[in-house]
Every structure is written in structure tokens, then in C-alpha cells.
C-alpha atoms as a PDB file:
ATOM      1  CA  UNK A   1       0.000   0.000   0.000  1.00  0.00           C
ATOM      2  CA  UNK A   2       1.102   3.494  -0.826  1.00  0.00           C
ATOM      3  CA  UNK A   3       0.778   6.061   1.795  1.00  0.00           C
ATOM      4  CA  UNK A   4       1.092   9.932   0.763  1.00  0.00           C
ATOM      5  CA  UNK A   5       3.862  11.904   2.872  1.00  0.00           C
ATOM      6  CA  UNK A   6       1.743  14.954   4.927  1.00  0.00           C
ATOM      7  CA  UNK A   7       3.622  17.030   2.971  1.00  0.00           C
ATOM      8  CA  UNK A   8       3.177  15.281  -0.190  1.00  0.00           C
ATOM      9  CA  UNK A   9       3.736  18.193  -3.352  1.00  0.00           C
ATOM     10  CA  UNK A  10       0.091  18.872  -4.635  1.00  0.00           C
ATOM     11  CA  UNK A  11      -0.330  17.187  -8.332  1.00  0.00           C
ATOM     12  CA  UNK A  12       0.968  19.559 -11.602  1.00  0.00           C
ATOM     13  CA  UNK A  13      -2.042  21.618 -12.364  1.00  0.00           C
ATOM     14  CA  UNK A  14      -3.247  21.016 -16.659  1.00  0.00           C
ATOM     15  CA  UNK A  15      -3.185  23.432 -19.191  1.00  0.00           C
ATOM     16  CA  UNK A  16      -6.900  24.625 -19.232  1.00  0.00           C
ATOM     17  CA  UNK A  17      -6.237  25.302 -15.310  1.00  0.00           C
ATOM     18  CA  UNK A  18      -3.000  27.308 -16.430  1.00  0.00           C
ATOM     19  CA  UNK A  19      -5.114  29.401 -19.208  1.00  0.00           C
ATOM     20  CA  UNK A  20      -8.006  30.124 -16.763  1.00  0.00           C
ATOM     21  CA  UNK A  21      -4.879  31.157 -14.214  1.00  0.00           C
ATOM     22  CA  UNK A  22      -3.851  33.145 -17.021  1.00  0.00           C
ATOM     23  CA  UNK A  23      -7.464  34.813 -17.817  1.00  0.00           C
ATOM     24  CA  UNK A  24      -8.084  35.259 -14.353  1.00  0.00           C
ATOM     25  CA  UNK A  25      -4.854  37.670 -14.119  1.00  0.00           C
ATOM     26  CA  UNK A  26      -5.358  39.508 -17.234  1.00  0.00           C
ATOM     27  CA  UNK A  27      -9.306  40.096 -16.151  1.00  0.00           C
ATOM     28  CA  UNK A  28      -8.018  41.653 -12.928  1.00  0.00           C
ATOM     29  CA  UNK A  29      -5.323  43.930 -14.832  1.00  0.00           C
ATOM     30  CA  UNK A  30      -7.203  45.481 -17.011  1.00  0.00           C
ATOM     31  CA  UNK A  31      -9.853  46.430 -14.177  1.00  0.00           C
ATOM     32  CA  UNK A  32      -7.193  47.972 -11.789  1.00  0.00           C
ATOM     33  CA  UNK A  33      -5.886  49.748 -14.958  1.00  0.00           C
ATOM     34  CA  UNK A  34      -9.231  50.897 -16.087  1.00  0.00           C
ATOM     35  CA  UNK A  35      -9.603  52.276 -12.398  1.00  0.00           C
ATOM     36  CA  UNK A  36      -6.373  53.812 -11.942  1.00  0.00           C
ATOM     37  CA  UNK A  37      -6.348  55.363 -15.371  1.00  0.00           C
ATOM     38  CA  UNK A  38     -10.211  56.483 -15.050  1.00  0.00           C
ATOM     39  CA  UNK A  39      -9.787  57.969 -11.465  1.00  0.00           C
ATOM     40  CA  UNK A  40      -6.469  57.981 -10.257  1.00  0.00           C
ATOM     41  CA  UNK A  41      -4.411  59.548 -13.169  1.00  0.00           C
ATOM     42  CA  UNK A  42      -6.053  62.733 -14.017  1.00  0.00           C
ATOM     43  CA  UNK A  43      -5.649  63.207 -10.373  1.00  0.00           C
ATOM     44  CA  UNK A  44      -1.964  62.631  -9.123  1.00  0.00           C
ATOM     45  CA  UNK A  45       0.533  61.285 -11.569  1.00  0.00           C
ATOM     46  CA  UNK A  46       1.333  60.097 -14.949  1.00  0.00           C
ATOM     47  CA  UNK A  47      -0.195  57.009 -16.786  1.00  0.00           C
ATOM     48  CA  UNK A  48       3.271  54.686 -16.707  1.00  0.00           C
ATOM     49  CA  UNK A  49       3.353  55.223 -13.020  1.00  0.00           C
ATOM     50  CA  UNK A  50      -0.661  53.782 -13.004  1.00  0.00           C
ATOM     51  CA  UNK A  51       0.161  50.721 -15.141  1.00  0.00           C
ATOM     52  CA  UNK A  52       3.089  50.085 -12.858  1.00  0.00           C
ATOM     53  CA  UNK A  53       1.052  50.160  -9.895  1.00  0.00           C
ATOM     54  CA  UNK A  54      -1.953  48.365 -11.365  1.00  0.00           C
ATOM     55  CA  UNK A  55       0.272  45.368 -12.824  1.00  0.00           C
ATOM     56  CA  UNK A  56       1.674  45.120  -9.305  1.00  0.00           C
ATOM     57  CA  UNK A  57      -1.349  45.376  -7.387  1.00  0.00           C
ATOM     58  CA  UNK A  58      -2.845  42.496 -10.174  1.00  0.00           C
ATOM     59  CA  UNK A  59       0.451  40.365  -9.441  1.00  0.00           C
ATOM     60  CA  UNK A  60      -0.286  40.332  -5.382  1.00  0.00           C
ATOM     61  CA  UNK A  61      -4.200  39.770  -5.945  1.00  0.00           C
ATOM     62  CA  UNK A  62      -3.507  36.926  -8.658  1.00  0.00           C
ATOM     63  CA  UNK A  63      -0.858  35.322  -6.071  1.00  0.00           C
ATOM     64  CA  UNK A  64      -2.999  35.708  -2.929  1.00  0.00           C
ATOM     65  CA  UNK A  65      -5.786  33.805  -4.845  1.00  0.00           C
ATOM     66  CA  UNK A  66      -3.685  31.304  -6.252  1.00  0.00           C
ATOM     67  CA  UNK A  67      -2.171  30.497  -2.586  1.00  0.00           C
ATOM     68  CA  UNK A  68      -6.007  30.705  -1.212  1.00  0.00           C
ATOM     69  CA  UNK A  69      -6.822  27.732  -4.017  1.00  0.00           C
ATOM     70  CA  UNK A  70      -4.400  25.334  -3.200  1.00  0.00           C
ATOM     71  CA  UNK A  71      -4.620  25.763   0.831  1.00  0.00           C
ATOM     72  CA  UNK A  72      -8.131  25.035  -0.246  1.00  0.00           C
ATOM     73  CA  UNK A  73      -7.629  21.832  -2.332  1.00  0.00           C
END
């Protein structure tokens, strides 16, 4: 009989998951960018500085739900 290790590595997610991953990120982007650019930019600062901070912003959300999904499964 096998028996998985507790801290057994969690199986390599497929392609369709990787794509969705992918879509996921790129949905949340271009909202943050729409935001910043809409509300933010006419405001404070220039429209580089915006995308920079939106693509970050995008990056922490997209990890923080990717760690939330696997603590999950």
C-alpha cells in the first residue's frame, strides 16, 4: 500500500487550469488599470506610473488567490 507523505507536493495543475490562471490575471489587470487610469491619473501622476502600480497590485491579488486555491484543495 502506498501512503502519501503529509507534505506530499500537490499534483501539476493542466493546461486549461494554467489558461483560466492566465485569464483570471489579465481580467483583474485590465480592471485595476481601467480604475487607476479612469480615477487615479487625471488626479496625481502620470499614466506609466498607473500601469506600474496596477500590474503590481494584479500580481499580489492573482498570487494571494492562487495560494487561497491550493490551501483550499
Amino acid at each position: 500500500m502506498q501512503q502519501k507523505s503529509p507534505r506530499a507536493k500537490p499534483p501539476p495543475s493542466s493546461t486549461g487550469a494554467e489558461i483560466r490562471w492566465l485569464l483570471l490575471f489579465l481580467g483583474i489587470f485590465i480592471v485595476i488599470t481601467y480604475c487607476m487610469l479612469r480615477f487615479v491619473v487625471p488626479l496625481h501622476f502620470n499614466d506609466r506610473i498607473a500601469v506600474m502600480i496596477s500590474a503590481i497590485l494584479s500580481g499580489v491579488i492573482w498570487i494571494l488567490a492562487r495560494g487561497a486555491s491550493i490551501k483550499r484543495a
